[in-house]
C-alpha atoms as a PDB file:
ATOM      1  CA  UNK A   1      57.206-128.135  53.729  1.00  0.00           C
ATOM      2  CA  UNK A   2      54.874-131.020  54.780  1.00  0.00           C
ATOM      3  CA  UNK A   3      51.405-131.990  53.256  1.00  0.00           C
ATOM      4  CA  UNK A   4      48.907-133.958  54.691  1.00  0.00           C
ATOM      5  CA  UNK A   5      46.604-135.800  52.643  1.00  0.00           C
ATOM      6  CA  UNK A   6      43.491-136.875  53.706  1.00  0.00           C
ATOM      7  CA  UNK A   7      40.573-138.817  51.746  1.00  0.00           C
ATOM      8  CA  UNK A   8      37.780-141.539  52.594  1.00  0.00           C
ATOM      9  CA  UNK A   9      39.989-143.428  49.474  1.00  0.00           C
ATOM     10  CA  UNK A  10      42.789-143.737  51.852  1.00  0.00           C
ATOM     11  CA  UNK A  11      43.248-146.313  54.780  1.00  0.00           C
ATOM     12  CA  UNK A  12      45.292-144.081  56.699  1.00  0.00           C
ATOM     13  CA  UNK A  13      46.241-140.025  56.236  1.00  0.00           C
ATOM     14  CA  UNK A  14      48.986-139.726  53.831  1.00  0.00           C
ATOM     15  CA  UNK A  15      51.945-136.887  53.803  1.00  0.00           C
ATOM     16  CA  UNK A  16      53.718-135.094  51.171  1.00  0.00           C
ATOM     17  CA  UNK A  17      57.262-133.565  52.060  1.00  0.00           C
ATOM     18  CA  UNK A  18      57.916-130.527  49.330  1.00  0.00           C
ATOM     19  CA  UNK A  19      61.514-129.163  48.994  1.00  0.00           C
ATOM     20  CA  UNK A  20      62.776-126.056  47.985  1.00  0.00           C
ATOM     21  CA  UNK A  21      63.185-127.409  44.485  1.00  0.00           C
ATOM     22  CA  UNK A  22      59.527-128.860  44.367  1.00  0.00           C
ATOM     23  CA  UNK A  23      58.207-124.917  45.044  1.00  0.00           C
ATOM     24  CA  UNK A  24      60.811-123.227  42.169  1.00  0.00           C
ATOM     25  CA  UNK A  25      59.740-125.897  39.522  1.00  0.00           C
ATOM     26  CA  UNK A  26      56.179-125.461  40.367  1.00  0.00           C
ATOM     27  CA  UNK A  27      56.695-121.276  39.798  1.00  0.00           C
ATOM     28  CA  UNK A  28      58.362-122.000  37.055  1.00  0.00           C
ATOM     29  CA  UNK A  29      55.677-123.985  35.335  1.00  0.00           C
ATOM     30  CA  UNK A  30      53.100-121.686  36.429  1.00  0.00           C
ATOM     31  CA  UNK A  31      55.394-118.598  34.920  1.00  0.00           C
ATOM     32  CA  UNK A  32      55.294-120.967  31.676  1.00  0.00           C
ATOM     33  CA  UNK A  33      51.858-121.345  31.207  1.00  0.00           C
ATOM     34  CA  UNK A  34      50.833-117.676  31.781  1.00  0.00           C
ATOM     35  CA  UNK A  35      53.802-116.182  29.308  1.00  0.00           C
ATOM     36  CA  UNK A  36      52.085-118.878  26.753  1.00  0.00           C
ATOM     37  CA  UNK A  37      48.163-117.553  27.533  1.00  0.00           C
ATOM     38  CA  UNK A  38      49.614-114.021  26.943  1.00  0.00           C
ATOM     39  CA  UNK A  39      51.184-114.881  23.571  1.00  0.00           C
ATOM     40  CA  UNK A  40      48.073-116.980  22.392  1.00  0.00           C
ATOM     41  CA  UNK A  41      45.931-113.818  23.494  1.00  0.00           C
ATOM     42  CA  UNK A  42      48.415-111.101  21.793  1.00  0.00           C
ATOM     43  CA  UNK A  43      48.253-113.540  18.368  1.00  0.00           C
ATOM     44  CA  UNK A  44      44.223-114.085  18.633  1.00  0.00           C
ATOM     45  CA  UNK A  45      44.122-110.749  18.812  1.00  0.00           C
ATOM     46  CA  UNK A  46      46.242-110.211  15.452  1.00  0.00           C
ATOM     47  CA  UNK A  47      44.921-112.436  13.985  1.00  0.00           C
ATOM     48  CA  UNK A  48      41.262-110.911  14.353  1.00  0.00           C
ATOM     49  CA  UNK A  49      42.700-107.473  13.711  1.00  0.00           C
ATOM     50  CA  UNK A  50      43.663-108.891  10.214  1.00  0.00           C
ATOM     51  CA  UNK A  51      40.141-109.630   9.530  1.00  0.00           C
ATOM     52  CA  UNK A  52      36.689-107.264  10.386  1.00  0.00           C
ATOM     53  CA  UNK A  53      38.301-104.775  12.867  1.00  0.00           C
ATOM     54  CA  UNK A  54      41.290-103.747  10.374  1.00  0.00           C
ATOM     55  CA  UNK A  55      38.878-102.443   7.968  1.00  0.00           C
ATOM     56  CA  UNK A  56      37.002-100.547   9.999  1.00  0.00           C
ATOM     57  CA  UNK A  57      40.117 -98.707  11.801  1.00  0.00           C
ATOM     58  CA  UNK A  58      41.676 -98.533   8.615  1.00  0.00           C
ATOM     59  CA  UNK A  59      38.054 -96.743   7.217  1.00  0.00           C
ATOM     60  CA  UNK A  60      38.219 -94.507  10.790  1.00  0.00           C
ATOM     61  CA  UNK A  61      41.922 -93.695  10.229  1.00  0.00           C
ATOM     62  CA  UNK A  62      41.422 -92.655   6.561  1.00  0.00           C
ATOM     63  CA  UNK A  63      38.243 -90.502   7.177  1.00  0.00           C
ATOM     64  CA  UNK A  64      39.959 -88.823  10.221  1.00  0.00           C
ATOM     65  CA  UNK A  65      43.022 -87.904   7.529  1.00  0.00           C
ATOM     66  CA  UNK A  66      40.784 -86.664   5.165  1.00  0.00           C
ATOM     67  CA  UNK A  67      38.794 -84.450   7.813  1.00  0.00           C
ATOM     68  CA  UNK A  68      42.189 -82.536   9.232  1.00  0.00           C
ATOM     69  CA  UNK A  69      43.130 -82.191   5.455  1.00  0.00           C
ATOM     70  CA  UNK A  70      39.979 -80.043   4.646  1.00  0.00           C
ATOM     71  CA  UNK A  71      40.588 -78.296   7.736  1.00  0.00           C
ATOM     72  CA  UNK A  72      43.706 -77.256   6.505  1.00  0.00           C
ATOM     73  CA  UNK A  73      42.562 -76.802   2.837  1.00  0.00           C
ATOM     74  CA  UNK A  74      40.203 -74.383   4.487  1.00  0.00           C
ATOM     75  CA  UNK A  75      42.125 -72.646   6.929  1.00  0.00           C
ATOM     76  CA  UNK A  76      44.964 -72.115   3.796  1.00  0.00           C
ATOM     77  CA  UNK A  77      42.068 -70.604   1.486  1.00  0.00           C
ATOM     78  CA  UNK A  78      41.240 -67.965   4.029  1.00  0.00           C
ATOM     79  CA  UNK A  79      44.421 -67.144   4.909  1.00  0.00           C
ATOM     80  CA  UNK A  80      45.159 -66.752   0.725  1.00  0.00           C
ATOM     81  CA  UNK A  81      42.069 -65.098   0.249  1.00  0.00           C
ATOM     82  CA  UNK A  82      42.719 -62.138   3.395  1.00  0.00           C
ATOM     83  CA  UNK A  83      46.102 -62.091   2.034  1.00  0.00           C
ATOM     84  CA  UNK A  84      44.794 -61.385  -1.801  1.00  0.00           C
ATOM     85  CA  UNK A  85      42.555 -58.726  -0.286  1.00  0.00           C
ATOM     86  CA  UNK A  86      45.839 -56.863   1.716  1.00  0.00           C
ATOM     87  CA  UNK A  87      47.242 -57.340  -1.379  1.00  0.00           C
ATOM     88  CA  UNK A  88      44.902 -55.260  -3.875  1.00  0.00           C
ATOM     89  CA  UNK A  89      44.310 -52.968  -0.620  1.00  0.00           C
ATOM     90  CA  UNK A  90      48.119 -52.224  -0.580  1.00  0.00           C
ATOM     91  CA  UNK A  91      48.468 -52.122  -4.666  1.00  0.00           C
ATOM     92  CA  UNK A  92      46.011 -49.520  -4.113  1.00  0.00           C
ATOM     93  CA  UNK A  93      47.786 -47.387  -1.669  1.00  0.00           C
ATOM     94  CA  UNK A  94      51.102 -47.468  -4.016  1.00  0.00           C
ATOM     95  CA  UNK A  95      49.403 -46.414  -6.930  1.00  0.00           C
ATOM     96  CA  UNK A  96      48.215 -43.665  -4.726  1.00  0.00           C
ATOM     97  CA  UNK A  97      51.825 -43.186  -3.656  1.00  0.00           C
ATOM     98  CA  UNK A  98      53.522 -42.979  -7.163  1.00  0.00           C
ATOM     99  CA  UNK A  99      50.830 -40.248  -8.215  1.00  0.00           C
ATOM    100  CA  UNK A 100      51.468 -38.475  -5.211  1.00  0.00           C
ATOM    101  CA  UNK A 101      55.318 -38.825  -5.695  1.00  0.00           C
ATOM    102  CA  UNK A 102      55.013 -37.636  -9.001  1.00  0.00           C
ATOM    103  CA  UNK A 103      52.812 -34.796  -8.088  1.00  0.00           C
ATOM    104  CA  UNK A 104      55.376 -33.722  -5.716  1.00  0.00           C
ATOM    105  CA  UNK A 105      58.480 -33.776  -7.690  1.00  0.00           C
ATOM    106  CA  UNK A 106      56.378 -31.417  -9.920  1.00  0.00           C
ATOM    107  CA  UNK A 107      55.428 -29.148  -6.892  1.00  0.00           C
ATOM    108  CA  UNK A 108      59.216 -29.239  -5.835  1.00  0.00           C
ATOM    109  CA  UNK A 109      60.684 -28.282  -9.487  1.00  0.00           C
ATOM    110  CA  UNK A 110      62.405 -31.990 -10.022  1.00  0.00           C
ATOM    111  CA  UNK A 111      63.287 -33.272 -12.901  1.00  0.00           C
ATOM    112  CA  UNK A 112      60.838 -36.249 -14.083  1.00  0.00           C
ATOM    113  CA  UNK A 113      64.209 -38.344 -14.898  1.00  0.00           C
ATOM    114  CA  UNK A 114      65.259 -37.733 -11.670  1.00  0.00           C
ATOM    115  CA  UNK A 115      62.460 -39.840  -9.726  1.00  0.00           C
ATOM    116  CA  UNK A 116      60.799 -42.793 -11.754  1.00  0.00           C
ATOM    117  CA  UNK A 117      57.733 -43.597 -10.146  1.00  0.00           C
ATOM    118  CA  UNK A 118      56.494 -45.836 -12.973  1.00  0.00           C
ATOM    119  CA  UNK A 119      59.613 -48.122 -12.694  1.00  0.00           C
ATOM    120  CA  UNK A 120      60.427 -50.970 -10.080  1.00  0.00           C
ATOM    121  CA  UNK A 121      63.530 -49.723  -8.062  1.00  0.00           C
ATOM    122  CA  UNK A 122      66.694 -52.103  -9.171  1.00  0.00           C
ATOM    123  CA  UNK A 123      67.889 -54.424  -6.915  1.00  0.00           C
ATOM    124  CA  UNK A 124      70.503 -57.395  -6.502  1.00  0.00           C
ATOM    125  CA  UNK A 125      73.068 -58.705  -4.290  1.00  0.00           C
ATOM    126  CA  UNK A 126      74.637 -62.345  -3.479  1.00  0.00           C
ATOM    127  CA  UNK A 127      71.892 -64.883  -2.282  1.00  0.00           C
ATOM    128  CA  UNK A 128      72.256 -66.032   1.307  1.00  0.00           C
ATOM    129  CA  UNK A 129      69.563 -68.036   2.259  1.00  0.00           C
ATOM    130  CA  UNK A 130      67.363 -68.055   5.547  1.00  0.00           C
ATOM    131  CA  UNK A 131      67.914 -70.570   7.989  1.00  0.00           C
ATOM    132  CA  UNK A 132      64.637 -73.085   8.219  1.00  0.00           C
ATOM    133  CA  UNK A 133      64.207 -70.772  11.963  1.00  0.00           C
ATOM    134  CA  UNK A 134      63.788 -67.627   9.936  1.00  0.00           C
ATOM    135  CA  UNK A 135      61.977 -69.021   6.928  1.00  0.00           C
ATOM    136  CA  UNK A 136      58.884 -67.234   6.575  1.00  0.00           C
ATOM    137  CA  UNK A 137      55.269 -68.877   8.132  1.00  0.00           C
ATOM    138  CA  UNK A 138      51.868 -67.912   6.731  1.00  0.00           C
ATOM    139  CA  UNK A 139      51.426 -66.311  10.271  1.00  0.00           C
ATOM    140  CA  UNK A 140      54.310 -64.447  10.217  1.00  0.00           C
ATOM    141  CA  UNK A 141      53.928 -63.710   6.228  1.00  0.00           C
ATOM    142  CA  UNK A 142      50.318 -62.165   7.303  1.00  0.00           C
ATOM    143  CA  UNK A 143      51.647 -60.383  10.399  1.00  0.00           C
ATOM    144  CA  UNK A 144      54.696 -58.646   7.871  1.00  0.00           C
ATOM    145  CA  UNK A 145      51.619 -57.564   5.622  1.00  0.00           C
ATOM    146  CA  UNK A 146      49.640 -56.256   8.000  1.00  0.00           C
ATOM    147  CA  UNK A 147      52.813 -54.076   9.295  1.00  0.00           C
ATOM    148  CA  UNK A 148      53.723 -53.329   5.745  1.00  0.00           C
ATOM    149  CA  UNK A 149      50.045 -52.031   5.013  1.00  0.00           C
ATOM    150  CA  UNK A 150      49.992 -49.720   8.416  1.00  0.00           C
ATOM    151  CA  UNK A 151      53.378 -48.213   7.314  1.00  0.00           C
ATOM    152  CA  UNK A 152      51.863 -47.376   3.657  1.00  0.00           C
ATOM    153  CA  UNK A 153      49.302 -45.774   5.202  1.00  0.00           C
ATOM    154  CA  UNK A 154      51.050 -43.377   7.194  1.00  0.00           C
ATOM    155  CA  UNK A 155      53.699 -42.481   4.321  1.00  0.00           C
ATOM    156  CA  UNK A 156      50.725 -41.620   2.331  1.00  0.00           C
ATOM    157  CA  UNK A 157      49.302 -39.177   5.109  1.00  0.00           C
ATOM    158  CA  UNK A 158      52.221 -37.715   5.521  1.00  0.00           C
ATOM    159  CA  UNK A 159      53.173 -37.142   2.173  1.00  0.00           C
ATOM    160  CA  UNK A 160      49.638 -35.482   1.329  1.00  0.00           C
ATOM    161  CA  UNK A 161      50.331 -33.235   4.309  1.00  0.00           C
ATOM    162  CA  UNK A 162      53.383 -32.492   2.601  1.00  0.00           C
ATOM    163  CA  UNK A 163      51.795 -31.756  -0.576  1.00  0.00           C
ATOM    164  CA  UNK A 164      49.663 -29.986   0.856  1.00  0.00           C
ATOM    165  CA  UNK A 165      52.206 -27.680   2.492  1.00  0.00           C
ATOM    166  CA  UNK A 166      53.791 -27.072  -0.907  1.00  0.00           C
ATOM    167  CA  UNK A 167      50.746 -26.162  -2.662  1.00  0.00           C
ATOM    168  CA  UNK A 168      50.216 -23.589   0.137  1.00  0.00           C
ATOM    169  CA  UNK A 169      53.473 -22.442  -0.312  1.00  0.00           C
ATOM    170  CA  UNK A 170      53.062 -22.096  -4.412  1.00  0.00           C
ATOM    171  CA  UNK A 171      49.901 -20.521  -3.481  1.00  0.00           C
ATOM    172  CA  UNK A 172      51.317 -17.930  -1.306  1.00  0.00           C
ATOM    173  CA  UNK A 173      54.104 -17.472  -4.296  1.00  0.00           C
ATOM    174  CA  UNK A 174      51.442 -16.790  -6.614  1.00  0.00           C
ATOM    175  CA  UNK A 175      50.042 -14.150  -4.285  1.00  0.00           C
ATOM    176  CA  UNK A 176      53.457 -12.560  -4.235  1.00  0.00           C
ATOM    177  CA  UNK A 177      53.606 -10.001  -6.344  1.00  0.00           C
ATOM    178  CA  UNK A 178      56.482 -11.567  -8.866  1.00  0.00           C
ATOM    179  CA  UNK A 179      55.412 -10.226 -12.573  1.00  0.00           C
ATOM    180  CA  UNK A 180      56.574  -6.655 -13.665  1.00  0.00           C
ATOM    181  CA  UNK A 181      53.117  -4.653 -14.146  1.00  0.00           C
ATOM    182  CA  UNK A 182      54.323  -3.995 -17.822  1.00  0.00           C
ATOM    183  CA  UNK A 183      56.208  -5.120 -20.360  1.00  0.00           C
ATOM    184  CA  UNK A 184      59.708  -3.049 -19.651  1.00  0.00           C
ATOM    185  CA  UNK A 185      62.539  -3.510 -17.769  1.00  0.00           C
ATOM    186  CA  UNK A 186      63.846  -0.479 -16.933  1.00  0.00           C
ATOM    187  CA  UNK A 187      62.497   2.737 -14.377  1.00  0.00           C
ATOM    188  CA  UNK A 188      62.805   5.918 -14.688  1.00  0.00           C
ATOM    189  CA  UNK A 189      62.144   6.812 -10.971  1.00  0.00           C
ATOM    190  CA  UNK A 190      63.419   4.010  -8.485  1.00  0.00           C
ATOM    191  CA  UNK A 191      61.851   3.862  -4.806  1.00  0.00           C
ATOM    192  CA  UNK A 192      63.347   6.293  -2.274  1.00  0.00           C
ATOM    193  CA  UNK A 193      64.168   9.810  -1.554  1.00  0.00           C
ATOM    194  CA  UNK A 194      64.344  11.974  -4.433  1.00  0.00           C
ATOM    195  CA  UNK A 195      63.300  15.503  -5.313  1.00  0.00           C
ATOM    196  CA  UNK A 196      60.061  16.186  -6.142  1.00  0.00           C
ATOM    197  CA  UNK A 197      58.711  16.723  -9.830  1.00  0.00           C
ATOM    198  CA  UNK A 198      56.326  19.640  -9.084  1.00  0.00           C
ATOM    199  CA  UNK A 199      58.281  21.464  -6.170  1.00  0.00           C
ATOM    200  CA  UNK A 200      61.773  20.434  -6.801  1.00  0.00           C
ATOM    201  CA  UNK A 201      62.377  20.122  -2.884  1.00  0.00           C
ATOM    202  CA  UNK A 202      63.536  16.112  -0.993  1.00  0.00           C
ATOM    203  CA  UNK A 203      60.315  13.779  -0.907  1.00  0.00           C
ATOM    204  CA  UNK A 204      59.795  10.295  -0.809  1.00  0.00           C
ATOM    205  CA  UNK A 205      58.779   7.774  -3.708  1.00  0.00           C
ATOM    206  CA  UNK A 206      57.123   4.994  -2.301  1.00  0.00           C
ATOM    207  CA  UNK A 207      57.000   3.200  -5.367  1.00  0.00           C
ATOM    208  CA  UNK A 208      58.632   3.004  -9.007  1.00  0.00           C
ATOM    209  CA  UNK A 209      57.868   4.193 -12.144  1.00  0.00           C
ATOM    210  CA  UNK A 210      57.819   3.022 -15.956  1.00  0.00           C
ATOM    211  CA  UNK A 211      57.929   5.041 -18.628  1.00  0.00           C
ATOM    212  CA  UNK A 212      55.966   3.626 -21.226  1.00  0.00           C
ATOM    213  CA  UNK A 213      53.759   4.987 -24.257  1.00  0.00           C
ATOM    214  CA  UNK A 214      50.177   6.132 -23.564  1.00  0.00           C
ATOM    215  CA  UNK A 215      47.606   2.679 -23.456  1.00  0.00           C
ATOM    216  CA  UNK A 216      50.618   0.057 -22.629  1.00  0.00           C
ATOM    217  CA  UNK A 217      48.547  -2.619 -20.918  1.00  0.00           C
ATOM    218  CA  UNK A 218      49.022  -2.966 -16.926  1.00  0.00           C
ATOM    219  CA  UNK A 219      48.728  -6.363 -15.704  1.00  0.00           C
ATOM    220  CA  UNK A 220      47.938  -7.653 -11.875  1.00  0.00           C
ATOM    221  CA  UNK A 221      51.675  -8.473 -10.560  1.00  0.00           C
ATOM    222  CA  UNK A 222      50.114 -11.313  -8.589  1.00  0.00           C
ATOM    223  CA  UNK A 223      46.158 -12.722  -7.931  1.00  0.00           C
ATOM    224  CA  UNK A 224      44.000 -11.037  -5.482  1.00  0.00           C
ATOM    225  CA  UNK A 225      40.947  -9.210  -5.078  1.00  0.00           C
ATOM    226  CA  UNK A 226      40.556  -5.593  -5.974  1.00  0.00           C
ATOM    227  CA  UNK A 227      39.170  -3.364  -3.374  1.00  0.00           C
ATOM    228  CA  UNK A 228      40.281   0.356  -5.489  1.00  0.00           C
ATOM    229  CA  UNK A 229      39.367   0.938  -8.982  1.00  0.00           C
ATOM    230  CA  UNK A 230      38.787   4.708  -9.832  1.00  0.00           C
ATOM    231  CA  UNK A 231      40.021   8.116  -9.683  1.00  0.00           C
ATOM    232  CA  UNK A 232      42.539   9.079  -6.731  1.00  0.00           C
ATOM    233  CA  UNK A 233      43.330  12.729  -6.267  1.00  0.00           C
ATOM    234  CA  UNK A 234      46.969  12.023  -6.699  1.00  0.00           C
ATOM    235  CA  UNK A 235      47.139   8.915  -8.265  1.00  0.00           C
ATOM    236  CA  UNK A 236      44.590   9.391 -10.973  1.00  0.00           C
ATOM    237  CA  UNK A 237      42.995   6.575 -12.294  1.00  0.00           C
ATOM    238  CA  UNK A 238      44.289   3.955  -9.817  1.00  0.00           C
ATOM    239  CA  UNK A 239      43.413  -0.105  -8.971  1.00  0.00           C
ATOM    240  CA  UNK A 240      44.360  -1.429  -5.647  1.00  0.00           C
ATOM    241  CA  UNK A 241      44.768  -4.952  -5.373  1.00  0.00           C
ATOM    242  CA  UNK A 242      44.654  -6.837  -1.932  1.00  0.00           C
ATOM    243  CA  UNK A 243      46.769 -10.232  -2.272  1.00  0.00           C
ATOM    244  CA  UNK A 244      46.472 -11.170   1.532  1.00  0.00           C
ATOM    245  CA  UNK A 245      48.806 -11.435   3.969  1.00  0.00           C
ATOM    246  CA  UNK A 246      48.028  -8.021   4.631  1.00  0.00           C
ATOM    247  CA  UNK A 247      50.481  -6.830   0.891  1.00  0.00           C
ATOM    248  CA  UNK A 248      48.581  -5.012  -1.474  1.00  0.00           C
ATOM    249  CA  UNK A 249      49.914  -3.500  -4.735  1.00  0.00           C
ATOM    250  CA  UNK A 250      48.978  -0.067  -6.615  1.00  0.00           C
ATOM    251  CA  UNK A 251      48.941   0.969  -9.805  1.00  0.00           C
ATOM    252  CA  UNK A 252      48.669   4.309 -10.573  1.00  0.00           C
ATOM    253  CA  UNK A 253      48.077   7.180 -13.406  1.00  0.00           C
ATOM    254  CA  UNK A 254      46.225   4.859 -15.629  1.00  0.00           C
ATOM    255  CA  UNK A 255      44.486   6.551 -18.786  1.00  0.00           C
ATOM    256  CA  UNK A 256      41.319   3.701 -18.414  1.00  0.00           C
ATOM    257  CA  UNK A 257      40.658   1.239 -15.573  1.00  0.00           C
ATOM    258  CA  UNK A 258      40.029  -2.236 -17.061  1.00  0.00           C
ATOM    259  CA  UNK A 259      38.406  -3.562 -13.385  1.00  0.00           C
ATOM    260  CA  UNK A 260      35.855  -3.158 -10.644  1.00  0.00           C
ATOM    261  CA  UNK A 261      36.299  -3.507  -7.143  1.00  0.00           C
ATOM    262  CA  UNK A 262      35.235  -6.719  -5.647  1.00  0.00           C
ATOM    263  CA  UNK A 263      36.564  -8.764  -8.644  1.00  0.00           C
ATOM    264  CA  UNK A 264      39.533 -11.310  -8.644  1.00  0.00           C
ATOM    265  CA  UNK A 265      42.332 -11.345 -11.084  1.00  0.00           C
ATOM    266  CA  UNK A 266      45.142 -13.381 -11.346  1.00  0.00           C
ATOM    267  CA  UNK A 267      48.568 -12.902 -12.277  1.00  0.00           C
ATOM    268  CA  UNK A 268      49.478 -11.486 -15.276  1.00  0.00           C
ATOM    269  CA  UNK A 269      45.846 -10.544 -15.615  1.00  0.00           C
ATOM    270  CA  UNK A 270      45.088  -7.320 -17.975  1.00  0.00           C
ATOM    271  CA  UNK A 271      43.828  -4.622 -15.017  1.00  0.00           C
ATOM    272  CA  UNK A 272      44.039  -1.136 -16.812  1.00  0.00           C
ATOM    273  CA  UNK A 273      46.235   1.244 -19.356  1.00  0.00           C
ATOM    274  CA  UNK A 274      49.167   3.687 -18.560  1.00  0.00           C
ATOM    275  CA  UNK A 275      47.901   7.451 -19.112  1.00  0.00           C
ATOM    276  CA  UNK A 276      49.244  10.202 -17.556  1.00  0.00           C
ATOM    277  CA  UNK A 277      46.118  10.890 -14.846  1.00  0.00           C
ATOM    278  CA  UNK A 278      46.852  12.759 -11.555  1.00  0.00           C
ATOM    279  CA  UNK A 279      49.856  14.208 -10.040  1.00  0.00           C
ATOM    280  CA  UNK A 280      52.108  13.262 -12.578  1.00  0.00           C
ATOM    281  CA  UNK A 281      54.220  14.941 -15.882  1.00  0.00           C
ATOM    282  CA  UNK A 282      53.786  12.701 -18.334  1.00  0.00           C
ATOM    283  CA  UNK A 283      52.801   8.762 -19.670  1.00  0.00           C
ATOM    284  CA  UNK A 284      54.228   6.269 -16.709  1.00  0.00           C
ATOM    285  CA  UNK A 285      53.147   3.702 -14.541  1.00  0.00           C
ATOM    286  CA  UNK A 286      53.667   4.467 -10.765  1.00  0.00           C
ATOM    287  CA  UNK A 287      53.554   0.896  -8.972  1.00  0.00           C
ATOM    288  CA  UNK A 288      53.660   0.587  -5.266  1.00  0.00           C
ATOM    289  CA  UNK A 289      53.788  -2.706  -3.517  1.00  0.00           C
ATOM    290  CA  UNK A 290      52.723  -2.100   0.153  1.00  0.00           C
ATOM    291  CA  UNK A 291      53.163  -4.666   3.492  1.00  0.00           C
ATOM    292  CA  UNK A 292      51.088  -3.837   6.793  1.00  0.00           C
ATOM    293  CA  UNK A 293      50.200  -0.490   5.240  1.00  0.00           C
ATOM    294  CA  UNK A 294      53.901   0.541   4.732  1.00  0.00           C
ATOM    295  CA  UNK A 295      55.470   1.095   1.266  1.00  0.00           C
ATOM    296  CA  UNK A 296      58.027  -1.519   0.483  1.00  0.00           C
ATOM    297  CA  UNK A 297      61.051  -1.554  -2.016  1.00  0.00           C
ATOM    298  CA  UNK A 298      58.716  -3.222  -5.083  1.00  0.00           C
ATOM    299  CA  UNK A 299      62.667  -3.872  -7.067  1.00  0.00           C
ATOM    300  CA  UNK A 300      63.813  -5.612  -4.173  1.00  0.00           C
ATOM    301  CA  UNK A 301      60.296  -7.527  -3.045  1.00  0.00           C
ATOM    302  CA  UNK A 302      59.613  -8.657  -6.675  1.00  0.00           C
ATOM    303  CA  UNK A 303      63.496 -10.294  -6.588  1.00  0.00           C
ATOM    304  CA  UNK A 304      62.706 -12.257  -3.399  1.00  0.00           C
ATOM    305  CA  UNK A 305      59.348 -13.082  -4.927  1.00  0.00           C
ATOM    306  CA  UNK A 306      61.346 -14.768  -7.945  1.00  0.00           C
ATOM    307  CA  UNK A 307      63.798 -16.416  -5.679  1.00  0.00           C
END
């Protein structure tokens, strides 16, 4: 490569004959001097860092640190305080359970030792720890909760429903009739065929009868309403109890009614006196139990009663 100098300081142009060498030490001085202005720059720059600027990016830094740790101070003290409230809402709904629980282990005829409601059930077992994938997040921890509170809440409708069912059926138990009228054991005219007292030829007792002194106390065989109470033709003094589901009962012959239509009695409740009233030949209760209008085997409906 040629250069030609020219200047007023010169006689005569000059020229300047540059070699392959000439051009690489030239890019190498030049690739000297800007690695050096880099270096100064990058250690100006540290060096002023170390002075004003460090203390305001270390005051920026700090206050940013403190900001996302209230954020998560916050966001932790809601998430504790909706999880408190699950909690007492779920304490609620066990209590509600273990009264129910007990209420129906009463209903069912269970023994008290047999369910513990008031007792934590026992557990144990070797401990095999989660893995850090399955260890348990306060999103997850809420989402269990949540789960846990819906599936409370449906045991405890169900098991009222339950309850309910049972208390129907103890209801309709009651209703049976499932007491003797009086306070004997024995008959002295079972249900069925027979011959008749007063004509001696094959009739049919719809009932039983009990052979008990004059003013032995007659008492409703289950609750109902009465809808008789008076003097039958046949049956003498007589109450009629309705107990629904279409049974009714009838106690007949009585020497004094102790009732008046229209009232309800309940089981084992005092109703009227054995006499010897109607068509009958001497002191006894006659006691018919009667389903859809048709007499009924009282012996045999008071066992299944009691069953």
């Amino acid at each position: 490569m040629n250069i030609i100098l020219v200047s007023s300081r010169f006689a005569k142009a000059r020229s300047l004959t540059l070699t392959g060498v000439h051009v690489f030490i030239a890019g190498l001085v030049m690739a000297i001097l800007f690695v050096t202005a880099v270096l100064m720059a990058q250690y100006a720059i540290v060096r002023l860092q170390s002075g004003v600027m460090s203390d305001e990016l270390r005051t920026w830094l700090a206050s940013a640190q403190a900001e996302e740790q209230r954020k998560q101070e916050v966001y932790l003290r809601q998430s504790l305080d909706a999880m408190a409230v699950r909690l007492g809402q779920m304490q609620a709904q066990l209590q509600r359970l273990d009264g129910l629980g007990a209420r129906l282990a009463k209903l069912s005829g269970m023994k008290p030792s047999e369910f513990s409601f008031d007792l934590a059930p026992a557990r144990g077992g070797p401990y095999l720890p989660a893995s850090p994938q399955q260890e348990v997040s306060m999103k997850s921890l809420g989402e269990q909760l949540e789960g846990l509170s819906v599936l409370l809440g449906d045991r405890s409708d169900k098991l009222v429903a339950l309850e309910t069912l049972l208390q129907q059926d103890r209801l309709d138990k009651k209703m049976l009739p499932s007491v003797a009228p009086v306070r004997s054991s024995w008959y002295s005219s079972n249900f069925g065929w027979r011959l008749d007292p007063f004509t001696g030829q094959n009739a049919l007792h719809e009932g039983v009868d009990y052979m008990v002194p004059e003013g032995t106390s007659i008492y409703a065989s289950a609750g109902g309403v009465v809808v008789f109470a008076g003097l039958h033709p046949q049956y003498g003094n007589m109450v009629e109890l309705d107990h629904g589901n279409q049974i009714m009962t009838r106690y007949a012959h009585a020497s004094r009614v102790l009732v008046q239509v229209g009232e309800v009695v309940r089981r084992g409740h005092e109703i009227a006196r054995v006499g010897n009233t109607g068509r009958s030949t001497g002191n006894h209760l006659h006691f018919e139990v009667r389903y859809k209008g048709v007499a009924q085997n009282p012996v045999r409906f008071l066992q299944k009663a009691a069953g």
